[in-house]
N, C-alpha and C. Protein backbone atom coordinates (compact mmCIF):
# COMPACT_ATOMS: atom_id res chain seq x y z
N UNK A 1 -2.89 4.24 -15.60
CA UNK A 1 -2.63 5.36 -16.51
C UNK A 1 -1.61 5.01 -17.58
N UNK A 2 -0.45 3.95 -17.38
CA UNK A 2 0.40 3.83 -18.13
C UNK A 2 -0.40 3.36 -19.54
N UNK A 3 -1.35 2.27 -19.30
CA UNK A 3 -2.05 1.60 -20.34
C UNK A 3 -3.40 2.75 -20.86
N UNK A 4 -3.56 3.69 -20.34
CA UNK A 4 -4.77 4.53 -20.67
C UNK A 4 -4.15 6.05 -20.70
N UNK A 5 -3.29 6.50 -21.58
CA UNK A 5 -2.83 8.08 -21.86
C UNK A 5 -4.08 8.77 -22.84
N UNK A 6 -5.07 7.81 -23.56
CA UNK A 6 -5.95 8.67 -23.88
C UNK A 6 -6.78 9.77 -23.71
N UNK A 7 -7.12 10.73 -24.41
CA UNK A 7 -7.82 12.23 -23.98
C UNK A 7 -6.58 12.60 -23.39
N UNK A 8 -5.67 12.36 -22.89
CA UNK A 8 -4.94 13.63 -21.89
C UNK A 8 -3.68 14.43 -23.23
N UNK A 9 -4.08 15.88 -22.38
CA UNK A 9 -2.99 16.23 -23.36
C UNK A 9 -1.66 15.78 -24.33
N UNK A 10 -2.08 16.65 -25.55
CA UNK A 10 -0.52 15.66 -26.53
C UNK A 10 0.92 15.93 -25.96
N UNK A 11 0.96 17.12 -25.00
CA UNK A 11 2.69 17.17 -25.30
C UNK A 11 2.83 15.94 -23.89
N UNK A 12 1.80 15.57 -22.86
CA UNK A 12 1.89 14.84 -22.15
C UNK A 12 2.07 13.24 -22.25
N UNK A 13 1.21 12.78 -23.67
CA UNK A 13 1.26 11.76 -23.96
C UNK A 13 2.21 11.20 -24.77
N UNK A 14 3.05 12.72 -25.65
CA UNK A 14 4.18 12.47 -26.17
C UNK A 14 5.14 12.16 -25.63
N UNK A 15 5.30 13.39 -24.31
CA UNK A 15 6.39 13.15 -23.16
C UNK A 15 6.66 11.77 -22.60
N UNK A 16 5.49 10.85 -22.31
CA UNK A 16 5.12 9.38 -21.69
C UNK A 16 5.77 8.57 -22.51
N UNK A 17 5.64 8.62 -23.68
CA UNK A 17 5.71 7.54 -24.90
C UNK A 17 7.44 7.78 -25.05
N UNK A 18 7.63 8.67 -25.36
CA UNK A 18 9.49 8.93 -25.85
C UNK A 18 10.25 8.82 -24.44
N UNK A 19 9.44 9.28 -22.97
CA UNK A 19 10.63 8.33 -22.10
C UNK A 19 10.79 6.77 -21.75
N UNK A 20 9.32 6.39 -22.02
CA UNK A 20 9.16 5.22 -21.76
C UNK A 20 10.42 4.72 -23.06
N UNK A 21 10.40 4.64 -24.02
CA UNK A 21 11.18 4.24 -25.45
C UNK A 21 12.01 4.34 -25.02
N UNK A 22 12.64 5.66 -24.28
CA UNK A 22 14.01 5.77 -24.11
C UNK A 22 14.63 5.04 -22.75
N UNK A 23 13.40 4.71 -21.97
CA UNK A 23 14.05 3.56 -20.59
C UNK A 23 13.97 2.34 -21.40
N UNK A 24 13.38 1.90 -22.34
CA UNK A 24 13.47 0.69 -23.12
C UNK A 24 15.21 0.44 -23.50
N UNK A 25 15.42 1.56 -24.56
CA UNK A 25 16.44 1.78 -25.00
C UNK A 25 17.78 1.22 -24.05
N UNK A 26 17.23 2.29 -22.71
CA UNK A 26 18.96 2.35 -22.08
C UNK A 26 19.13 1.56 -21.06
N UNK A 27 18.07 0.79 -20.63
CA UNK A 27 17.92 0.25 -19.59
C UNK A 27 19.17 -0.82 -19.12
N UNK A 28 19.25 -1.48 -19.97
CA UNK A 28 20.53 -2.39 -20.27
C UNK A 28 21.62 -2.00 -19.40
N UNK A 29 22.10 -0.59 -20.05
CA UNK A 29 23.55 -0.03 -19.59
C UNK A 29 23.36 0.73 -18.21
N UNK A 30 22.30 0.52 -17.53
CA UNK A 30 21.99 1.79 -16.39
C UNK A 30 22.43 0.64 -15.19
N UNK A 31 22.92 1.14 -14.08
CA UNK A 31 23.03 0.27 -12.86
C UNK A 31 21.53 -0.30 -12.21
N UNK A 32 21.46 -1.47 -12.00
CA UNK A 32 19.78 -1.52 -10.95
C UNK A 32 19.25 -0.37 -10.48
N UNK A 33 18.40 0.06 -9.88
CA UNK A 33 17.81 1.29 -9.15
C UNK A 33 17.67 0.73 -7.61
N UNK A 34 18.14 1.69 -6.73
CA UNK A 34 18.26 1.78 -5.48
C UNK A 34 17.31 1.75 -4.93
N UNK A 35 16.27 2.81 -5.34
CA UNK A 35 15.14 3.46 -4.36
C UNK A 35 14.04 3.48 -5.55
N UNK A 36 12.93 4.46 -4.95
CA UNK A 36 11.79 4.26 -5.67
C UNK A 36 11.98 5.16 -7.33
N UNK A 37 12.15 6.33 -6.57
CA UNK A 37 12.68 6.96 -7.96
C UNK A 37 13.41 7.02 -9.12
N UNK A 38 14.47 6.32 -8.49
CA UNK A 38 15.60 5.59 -9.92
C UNK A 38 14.79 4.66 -10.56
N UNK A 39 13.62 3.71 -9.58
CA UNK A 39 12.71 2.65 -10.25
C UNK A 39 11.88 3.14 -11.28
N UNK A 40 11.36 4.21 -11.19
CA UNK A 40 10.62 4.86 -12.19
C UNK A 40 11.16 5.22 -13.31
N UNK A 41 11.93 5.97 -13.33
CA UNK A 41 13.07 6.59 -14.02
C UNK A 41 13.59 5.39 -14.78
N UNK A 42 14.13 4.11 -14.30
CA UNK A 42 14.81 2.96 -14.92
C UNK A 42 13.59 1.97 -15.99
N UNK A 43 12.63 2.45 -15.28
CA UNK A 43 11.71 1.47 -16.10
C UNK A 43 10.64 1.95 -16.77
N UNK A 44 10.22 3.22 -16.16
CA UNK A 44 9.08 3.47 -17.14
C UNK A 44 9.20 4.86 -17.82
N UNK A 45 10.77 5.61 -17.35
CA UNK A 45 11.03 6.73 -18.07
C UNK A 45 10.47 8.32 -17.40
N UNK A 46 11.24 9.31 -18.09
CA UNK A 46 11.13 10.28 -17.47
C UNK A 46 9.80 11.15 -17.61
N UNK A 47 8.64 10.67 -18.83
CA UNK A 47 7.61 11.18 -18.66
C UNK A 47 6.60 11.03 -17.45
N UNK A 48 6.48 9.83 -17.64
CA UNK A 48 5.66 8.83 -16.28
C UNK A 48 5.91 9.26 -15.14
N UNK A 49 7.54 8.99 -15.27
CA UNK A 49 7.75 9.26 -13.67
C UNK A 49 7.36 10.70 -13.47
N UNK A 50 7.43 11.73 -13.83
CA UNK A 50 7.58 13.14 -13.62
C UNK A 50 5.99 13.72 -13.44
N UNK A 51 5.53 13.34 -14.54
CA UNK A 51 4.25 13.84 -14.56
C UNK A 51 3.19 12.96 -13.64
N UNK A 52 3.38 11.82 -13.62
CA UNK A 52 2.50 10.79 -12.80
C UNK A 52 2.77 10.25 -11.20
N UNK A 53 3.87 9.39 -11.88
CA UNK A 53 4.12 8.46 -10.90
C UNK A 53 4.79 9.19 -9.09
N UNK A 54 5.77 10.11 -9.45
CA UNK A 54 6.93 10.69 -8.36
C UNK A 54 6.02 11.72 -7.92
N UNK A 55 5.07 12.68 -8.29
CA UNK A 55 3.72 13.52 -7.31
C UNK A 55 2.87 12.46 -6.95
N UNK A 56 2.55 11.47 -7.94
CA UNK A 56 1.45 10.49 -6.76
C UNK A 56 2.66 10.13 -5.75
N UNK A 57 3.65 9.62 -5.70
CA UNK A 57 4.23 8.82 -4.54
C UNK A 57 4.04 10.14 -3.24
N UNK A 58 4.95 11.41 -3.84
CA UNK A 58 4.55 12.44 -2.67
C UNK A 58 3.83 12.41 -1.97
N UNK A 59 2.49 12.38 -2.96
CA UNK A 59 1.55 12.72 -1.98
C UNK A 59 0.83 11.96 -1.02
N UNK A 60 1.00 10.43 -1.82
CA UNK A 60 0.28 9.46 -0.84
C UNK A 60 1.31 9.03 0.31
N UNK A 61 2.59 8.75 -0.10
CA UNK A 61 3.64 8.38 0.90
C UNK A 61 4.06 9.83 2.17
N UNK A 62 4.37 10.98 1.29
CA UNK A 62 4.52 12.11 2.52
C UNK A 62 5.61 11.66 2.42
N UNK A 63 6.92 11.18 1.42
CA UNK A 63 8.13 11.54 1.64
C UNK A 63 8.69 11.64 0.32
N UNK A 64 9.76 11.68 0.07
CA UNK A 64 10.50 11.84 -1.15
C UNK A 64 10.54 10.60 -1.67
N UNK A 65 10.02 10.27 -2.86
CA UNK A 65 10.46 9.09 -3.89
C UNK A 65 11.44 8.21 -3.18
N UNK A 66 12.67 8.96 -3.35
CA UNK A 66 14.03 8.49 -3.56
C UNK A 66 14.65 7.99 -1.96
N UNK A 67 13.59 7.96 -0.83
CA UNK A 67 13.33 7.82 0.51
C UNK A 67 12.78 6.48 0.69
N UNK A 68 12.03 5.83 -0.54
CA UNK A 68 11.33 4.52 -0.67
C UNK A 68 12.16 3.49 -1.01
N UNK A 69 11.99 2.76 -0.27
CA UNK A 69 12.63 1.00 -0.71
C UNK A 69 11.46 0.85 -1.63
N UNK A 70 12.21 -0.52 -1.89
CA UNK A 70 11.17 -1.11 -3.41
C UNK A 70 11.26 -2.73 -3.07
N UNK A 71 10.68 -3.04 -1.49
CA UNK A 71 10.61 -4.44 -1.53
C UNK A 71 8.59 -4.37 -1.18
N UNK A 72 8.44 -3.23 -1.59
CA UNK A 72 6.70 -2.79 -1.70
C UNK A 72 5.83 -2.89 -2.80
N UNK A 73 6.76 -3.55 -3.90
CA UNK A 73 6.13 -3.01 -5.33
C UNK A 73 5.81 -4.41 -5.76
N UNK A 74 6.51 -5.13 -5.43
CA UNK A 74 6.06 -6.29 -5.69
C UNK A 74 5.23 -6.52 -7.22
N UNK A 75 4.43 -6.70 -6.96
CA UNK A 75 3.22 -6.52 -8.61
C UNK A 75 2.23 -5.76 -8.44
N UNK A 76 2.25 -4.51 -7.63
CA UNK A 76 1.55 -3.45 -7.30
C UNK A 76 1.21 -2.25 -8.44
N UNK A 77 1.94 -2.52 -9.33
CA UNK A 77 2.91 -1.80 -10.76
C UNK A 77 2.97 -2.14 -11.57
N UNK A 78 1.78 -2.15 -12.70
CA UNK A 78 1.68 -3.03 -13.73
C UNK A 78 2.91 -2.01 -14.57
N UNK A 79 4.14 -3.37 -15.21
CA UNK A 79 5.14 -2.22 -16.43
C UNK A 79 4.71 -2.95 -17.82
N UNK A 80 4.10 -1.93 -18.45
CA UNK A 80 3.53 -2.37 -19.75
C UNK A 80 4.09 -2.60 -20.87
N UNK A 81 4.20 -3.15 -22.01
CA UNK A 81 5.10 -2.99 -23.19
C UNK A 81 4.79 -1.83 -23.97
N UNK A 82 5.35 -1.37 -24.94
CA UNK A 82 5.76 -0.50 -25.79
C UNK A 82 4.48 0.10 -26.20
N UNK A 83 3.98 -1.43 -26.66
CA UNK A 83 3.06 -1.57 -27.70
C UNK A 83 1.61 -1.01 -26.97
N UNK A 84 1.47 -1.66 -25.72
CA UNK A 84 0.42 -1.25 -24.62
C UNK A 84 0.07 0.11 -24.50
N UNK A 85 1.45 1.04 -24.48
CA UNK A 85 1.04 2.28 -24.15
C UNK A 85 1.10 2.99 -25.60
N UNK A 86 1.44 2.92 -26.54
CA UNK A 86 0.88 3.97 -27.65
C UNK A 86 -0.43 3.15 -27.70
N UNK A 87 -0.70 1.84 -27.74
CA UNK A 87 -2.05 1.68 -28.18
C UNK A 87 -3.53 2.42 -26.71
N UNK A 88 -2.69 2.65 -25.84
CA UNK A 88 -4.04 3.00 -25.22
C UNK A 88 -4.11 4.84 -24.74
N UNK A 89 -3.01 4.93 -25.35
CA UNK A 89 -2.71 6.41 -26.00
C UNK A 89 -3.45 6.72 -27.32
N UNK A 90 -4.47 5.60 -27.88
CA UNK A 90 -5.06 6.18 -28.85
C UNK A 90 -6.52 5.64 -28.68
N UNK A 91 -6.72 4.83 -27.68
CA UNK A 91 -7.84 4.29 -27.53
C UNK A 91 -7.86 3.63 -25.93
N UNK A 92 -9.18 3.64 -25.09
CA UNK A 92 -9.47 2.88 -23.96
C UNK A 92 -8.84 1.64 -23.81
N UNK A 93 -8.15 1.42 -22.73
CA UNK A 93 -8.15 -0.17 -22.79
C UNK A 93 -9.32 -1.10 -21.98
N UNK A 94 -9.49 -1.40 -22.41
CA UNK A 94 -10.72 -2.50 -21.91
C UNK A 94 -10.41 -3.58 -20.66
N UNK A 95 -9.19 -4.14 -21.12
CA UNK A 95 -8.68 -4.86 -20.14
C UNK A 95 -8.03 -4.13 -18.71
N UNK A 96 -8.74 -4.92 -17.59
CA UNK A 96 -8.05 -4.39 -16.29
C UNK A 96 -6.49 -4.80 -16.06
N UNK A 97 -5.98 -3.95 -15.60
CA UNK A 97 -4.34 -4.62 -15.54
C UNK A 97 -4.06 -4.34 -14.09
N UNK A 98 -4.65 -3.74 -13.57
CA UNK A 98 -5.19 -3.85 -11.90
C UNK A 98 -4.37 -5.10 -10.97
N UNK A 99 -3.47 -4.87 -9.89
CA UNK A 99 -3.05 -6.24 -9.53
C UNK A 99 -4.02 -7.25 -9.16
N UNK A 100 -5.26 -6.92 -9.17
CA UNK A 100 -6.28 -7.28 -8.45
C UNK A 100 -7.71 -7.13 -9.50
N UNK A 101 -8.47 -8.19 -10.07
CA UNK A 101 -9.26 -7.68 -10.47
C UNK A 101 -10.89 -7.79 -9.73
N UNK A 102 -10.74 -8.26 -8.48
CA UNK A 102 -12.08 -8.26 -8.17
C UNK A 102 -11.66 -8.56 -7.04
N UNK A 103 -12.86 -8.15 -6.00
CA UNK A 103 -13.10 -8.41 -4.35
C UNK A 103 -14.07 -8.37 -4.03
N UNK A 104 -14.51 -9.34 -2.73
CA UNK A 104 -15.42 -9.06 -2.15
C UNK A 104 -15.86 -8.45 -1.40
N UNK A 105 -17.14 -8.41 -1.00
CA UNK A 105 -17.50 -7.86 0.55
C UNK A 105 -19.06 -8.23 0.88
N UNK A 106 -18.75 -8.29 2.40
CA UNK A 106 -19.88 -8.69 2.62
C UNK A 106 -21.29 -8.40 2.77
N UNK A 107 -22.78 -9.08 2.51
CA UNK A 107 -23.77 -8.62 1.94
C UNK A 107 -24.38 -8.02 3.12
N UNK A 108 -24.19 -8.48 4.55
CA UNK A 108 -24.78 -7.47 6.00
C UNK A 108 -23.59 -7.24 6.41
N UNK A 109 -23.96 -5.87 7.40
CA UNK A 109 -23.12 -5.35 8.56
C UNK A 109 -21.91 -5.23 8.18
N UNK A 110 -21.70 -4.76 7.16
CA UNK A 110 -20.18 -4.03 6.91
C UNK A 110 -19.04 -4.48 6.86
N UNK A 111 -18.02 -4.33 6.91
CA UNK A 111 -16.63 -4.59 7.29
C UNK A 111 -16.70 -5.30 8.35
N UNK A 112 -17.65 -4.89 9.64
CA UNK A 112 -17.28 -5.46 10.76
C UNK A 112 -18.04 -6.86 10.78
N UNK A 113 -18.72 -7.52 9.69
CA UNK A 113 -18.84 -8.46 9.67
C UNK A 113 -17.48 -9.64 9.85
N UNK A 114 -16.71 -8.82 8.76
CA UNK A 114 -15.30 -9.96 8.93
C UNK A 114 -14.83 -10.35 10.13
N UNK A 115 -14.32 -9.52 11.34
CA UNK A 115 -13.95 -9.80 12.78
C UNK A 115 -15.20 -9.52 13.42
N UNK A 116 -16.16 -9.93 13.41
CA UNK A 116 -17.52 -10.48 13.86
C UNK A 116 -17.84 -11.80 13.89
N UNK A 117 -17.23 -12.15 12.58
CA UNK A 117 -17.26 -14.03 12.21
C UNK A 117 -15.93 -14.39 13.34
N UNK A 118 -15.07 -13.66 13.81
CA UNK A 118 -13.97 -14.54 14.40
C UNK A 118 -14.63 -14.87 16.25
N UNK A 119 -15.71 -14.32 16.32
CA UNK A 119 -16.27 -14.51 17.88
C UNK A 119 -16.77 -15.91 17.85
N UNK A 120 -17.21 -16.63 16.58
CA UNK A 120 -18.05 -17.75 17.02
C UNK A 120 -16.85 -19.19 17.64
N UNK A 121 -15.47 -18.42 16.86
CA UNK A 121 -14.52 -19.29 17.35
C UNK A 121 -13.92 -19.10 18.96
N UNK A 122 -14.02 -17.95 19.60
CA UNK A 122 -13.64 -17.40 20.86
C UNK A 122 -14.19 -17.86 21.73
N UNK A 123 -13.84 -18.46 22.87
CA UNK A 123 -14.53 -18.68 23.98
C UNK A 123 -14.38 -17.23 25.01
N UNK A 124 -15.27 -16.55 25.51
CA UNK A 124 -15.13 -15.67 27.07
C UNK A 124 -14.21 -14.17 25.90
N UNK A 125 -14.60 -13.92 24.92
CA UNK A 125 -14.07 -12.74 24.45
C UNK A 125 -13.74 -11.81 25.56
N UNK A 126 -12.79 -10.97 25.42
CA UNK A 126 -12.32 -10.17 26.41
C UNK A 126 -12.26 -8.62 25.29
N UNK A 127 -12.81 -7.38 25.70
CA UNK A 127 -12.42 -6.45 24.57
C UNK A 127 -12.24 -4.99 25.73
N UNK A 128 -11.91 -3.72 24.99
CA UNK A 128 -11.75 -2.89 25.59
C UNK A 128 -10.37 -2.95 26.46
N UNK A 129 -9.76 -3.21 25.99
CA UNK A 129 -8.63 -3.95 27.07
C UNK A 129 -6.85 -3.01 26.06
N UNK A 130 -6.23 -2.65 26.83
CA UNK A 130 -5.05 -1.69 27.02
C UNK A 130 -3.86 -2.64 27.29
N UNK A 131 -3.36 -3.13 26.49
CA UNK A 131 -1.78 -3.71 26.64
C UNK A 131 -0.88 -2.97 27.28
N UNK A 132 0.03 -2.90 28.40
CA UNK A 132 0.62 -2.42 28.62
C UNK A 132 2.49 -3.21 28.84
N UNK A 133 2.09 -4.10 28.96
CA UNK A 133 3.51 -4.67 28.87
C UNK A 133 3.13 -6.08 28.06
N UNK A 134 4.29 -6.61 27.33
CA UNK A 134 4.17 -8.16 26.68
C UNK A 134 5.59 -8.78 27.48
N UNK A 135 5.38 -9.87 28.21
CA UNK A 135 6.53 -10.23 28.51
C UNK A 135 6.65 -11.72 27.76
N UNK A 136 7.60 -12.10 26.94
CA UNK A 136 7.54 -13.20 26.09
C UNK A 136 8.16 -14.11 26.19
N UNK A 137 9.02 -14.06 27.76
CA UNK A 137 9.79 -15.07 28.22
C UNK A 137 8.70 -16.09 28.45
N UNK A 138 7.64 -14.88 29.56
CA UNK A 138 6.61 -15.96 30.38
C UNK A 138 5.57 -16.06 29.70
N UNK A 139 5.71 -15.52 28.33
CA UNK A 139 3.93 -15.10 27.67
C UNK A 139 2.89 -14.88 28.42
N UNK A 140 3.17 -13.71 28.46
CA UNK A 140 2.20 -12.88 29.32
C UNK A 140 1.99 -11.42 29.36
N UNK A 141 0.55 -11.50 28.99
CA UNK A 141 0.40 -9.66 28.44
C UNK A 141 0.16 -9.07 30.00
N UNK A 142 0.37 -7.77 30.51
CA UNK A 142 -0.11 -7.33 31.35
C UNK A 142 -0.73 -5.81 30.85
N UNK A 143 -1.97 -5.61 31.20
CA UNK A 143 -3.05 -4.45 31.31
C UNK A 143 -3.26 -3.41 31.57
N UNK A 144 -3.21 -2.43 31.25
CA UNK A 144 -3.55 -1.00 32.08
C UNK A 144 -4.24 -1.17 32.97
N UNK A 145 -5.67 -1.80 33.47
CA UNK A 145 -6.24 -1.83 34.77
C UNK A 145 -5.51 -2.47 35.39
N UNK A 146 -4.38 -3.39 35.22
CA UNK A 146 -4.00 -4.31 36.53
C UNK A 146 -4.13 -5.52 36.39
N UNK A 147 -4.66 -6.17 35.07
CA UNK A 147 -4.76 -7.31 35.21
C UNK A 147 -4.28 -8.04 34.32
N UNK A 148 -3.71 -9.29 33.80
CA UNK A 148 -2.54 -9.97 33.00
C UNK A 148 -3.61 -11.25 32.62
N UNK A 149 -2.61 -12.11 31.54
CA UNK A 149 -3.25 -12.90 31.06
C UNK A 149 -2.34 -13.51 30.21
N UNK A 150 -2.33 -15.01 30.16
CA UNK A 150 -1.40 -15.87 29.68
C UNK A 150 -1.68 -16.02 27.94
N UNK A 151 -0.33 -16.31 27.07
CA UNK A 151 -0.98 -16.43 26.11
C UNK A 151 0.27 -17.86 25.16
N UNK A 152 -0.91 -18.31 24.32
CA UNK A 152 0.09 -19.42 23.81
C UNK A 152 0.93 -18.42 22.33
N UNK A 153 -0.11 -18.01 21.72
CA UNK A 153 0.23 -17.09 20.72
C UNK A 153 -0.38 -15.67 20.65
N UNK A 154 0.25 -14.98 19.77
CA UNK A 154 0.40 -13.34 19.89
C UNK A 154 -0.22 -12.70 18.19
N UNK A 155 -1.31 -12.37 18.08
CA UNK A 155 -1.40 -11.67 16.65
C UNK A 155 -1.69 -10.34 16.71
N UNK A 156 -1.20 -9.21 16.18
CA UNK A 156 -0.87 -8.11 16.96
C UNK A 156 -1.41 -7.26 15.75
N UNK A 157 -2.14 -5.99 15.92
CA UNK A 157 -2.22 -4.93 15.13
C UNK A 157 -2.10 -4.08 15.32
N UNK A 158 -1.37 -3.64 16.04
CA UNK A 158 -0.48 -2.56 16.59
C UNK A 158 0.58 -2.02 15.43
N UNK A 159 0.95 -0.85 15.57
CA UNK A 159 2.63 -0.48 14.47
C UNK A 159 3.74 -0.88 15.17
N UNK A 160 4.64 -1.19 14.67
CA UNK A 160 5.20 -1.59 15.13
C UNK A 160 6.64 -1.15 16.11
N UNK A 161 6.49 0.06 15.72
CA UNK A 161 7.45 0.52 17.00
C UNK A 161 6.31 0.88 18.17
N UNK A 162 4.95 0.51 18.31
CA UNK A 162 4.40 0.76 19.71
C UNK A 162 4.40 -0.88 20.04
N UNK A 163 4.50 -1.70 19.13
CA UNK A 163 4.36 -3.40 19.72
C UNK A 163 6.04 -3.56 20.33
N UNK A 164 6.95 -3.07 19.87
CA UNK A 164 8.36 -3.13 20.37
C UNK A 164 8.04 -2.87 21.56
N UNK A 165 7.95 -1.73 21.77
CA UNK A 165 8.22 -0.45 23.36
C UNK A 165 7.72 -1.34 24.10
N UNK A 166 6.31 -2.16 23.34
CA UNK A 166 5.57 -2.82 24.65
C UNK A 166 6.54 -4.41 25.61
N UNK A 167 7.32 -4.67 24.63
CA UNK A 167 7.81 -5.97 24.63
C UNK A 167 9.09 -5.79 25.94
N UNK A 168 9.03 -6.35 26.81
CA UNK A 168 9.69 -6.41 27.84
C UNK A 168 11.31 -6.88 27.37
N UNK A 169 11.64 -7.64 26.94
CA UNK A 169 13.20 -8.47 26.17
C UNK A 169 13.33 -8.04 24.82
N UNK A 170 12.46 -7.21 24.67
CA UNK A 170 12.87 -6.15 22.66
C UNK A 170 14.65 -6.36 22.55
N UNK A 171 15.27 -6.80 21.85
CA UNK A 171 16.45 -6.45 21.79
C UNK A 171 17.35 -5.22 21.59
N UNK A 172 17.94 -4.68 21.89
CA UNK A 172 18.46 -3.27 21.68
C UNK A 172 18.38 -2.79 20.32
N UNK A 173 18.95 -3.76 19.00
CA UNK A 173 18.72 -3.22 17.86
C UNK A 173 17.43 -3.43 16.93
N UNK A 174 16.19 -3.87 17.66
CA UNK A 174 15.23 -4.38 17.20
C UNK A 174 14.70 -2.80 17.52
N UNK A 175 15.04 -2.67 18.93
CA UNK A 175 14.30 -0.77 19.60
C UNK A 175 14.94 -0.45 18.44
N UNK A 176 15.95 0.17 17.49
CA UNK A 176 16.96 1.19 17.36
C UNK A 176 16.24 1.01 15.92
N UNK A 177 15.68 -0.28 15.33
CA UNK A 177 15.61 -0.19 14.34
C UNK A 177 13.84 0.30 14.03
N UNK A 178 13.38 0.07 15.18
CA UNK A 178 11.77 0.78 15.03
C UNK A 178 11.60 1.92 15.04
N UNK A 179 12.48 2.36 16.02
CA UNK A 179 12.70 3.84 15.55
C UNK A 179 13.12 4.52 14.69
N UNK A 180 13.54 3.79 13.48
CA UNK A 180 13.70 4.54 12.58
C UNK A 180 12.87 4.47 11.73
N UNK A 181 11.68 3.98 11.77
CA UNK A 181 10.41 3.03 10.72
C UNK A 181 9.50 4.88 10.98
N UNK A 182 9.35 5.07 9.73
CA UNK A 182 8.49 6.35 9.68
C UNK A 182 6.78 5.67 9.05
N UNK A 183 5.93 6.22 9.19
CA UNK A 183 4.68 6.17 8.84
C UNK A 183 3.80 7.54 7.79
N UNK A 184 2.30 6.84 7.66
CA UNK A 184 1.75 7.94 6.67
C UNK A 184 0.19 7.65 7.18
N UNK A 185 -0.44 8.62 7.92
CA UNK A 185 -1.35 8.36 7.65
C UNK A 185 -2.34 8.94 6.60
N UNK A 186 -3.78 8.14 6.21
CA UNK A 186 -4.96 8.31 5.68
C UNK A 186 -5.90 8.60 5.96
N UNK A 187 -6.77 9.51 5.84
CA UNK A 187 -8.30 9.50 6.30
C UNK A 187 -9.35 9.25 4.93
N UNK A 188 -9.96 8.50 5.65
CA UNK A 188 -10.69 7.83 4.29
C UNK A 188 -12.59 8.83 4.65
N UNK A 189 -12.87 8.75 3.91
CA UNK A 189 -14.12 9.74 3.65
C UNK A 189 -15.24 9.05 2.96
N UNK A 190 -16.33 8.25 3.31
CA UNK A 190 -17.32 7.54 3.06
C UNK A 190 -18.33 8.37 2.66
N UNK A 191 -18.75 8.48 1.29
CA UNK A 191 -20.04 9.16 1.39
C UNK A 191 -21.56 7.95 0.38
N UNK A 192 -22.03 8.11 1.48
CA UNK A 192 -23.22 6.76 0.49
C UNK A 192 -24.39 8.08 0.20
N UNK A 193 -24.92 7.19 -1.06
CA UNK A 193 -26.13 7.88 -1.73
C UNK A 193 -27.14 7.23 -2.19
N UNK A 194 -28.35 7.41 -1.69
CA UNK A 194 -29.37 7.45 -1.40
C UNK A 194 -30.50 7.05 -2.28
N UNK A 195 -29.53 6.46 -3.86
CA UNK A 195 -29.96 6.61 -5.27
C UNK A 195 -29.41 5.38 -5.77
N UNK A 196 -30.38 4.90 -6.60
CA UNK A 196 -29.68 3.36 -7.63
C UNK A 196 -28.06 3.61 -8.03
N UNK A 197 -27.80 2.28 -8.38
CA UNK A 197 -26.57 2.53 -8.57
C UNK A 197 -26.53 3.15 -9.88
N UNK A 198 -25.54 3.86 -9.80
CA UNK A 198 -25.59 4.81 -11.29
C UNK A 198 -23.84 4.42 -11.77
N UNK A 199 -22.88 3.97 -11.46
CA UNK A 199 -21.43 3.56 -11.89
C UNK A 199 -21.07 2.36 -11.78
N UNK A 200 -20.39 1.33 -12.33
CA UNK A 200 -19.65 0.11 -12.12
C UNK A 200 -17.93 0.29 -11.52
N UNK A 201 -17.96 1.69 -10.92
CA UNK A 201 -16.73 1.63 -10.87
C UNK A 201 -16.55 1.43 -9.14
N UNK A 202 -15.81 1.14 -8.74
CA UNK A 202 -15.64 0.95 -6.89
C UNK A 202 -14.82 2.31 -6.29
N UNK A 203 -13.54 2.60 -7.02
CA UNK A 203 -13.63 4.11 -6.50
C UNK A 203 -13.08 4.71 -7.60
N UNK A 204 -12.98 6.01 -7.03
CA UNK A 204 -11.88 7.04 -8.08
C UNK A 204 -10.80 7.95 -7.24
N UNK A 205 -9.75 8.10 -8.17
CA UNK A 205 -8.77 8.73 -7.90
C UNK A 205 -9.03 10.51 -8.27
């Protein structure tokens, strides 16, 4: 959106353009930004942030802006020049600025193709199976039915304050610090249709 303010209302696209100028301006003299919200505010100004950026974070994160670290943003956040956003404030931009401009996927069986390909490497797959303790002195998972199993290495997709709890030697501030790790979930909503493809686009917001 930063690079595409076109069609959207003028006092909106005005608002965008004169804070962005004015985080240009002051940026210099302002201290670093702490959290997510000063990040907005410091770099792309008080239109963006207000009208765009700080309700999307709400809503997708489920906490306050200013609640967010910023070792997440990485290049997640395209920050555009000056010039970028009045020009696509008057016209489409063509170019993707996307951190990402393309992906794949695979042509059968879905998603679950990907960890489908990891069986041909497995000998005696084991599935359906309930972790109940990790002990990592002896490497060794033990089971909700009762039964354990040695391991050389551990790749885990679990969250991570339920992979702690499980860990027999967790250190006290390793517990203290999972517990303070908050989460967000998503429900994602698939709908396929039945009809040629009619868009080049992969999703929408």
């Amino acid at each position: 959106y930063t690079v595409n303010l076109r069609g959207l209302p003028k006092n909106i696209i005005q608002g965008c353009i004169n804070g962005f100028k004015k985080a240009l301006e002051t940026r210099k003299n302002k201290p670093k930004p702490k959290n997510y919200e000063e990040w907005c505010y410091y770099y792309y100004g008080k239109g963006f942030a207000d009208y765009f950026m700080l309700p999307y974070a709400r809503n997708y994160w489920t906490v306050e802006p200013k609640n967010l670290s910023l070792e997440w943003i990485g290049n997640k956040i395209y920050l555009p020049t000056l010039k970028q956003v009045i020009s696509g404030s008057k016209a489409h931009s063509k170019k993707n600025y996307y951190y990402y401009s393309r992906y794949i996927y695979p042509k059968h069986h879905g998603a679950g193709a990907l960890s489908n390909a990891f069986l041909d490497y497995i000998k005696n797959p084991q599935t359906s199976k309930e972790a109940a303790e990790i002990d990592i002195n002896n490497k060794l998972i033990k089971f909700s039915d009762g039964t354990h199993t040695k391991y050389n290495s551990i790749v885990s997709t679990l969250s991570v304050p339920v992979l702690v709890n499980l860990i027999k030697q967790a250190p006290k501030n390793v517990i203290d610090a999972a517990k303070k790790l908050i989460n967000t979930s998503v429900i994602c909503v698939l709908v396929g249709l039945d009809k040629p493809e009619t868009s080049k686009h992969s999703w929408i917001y």
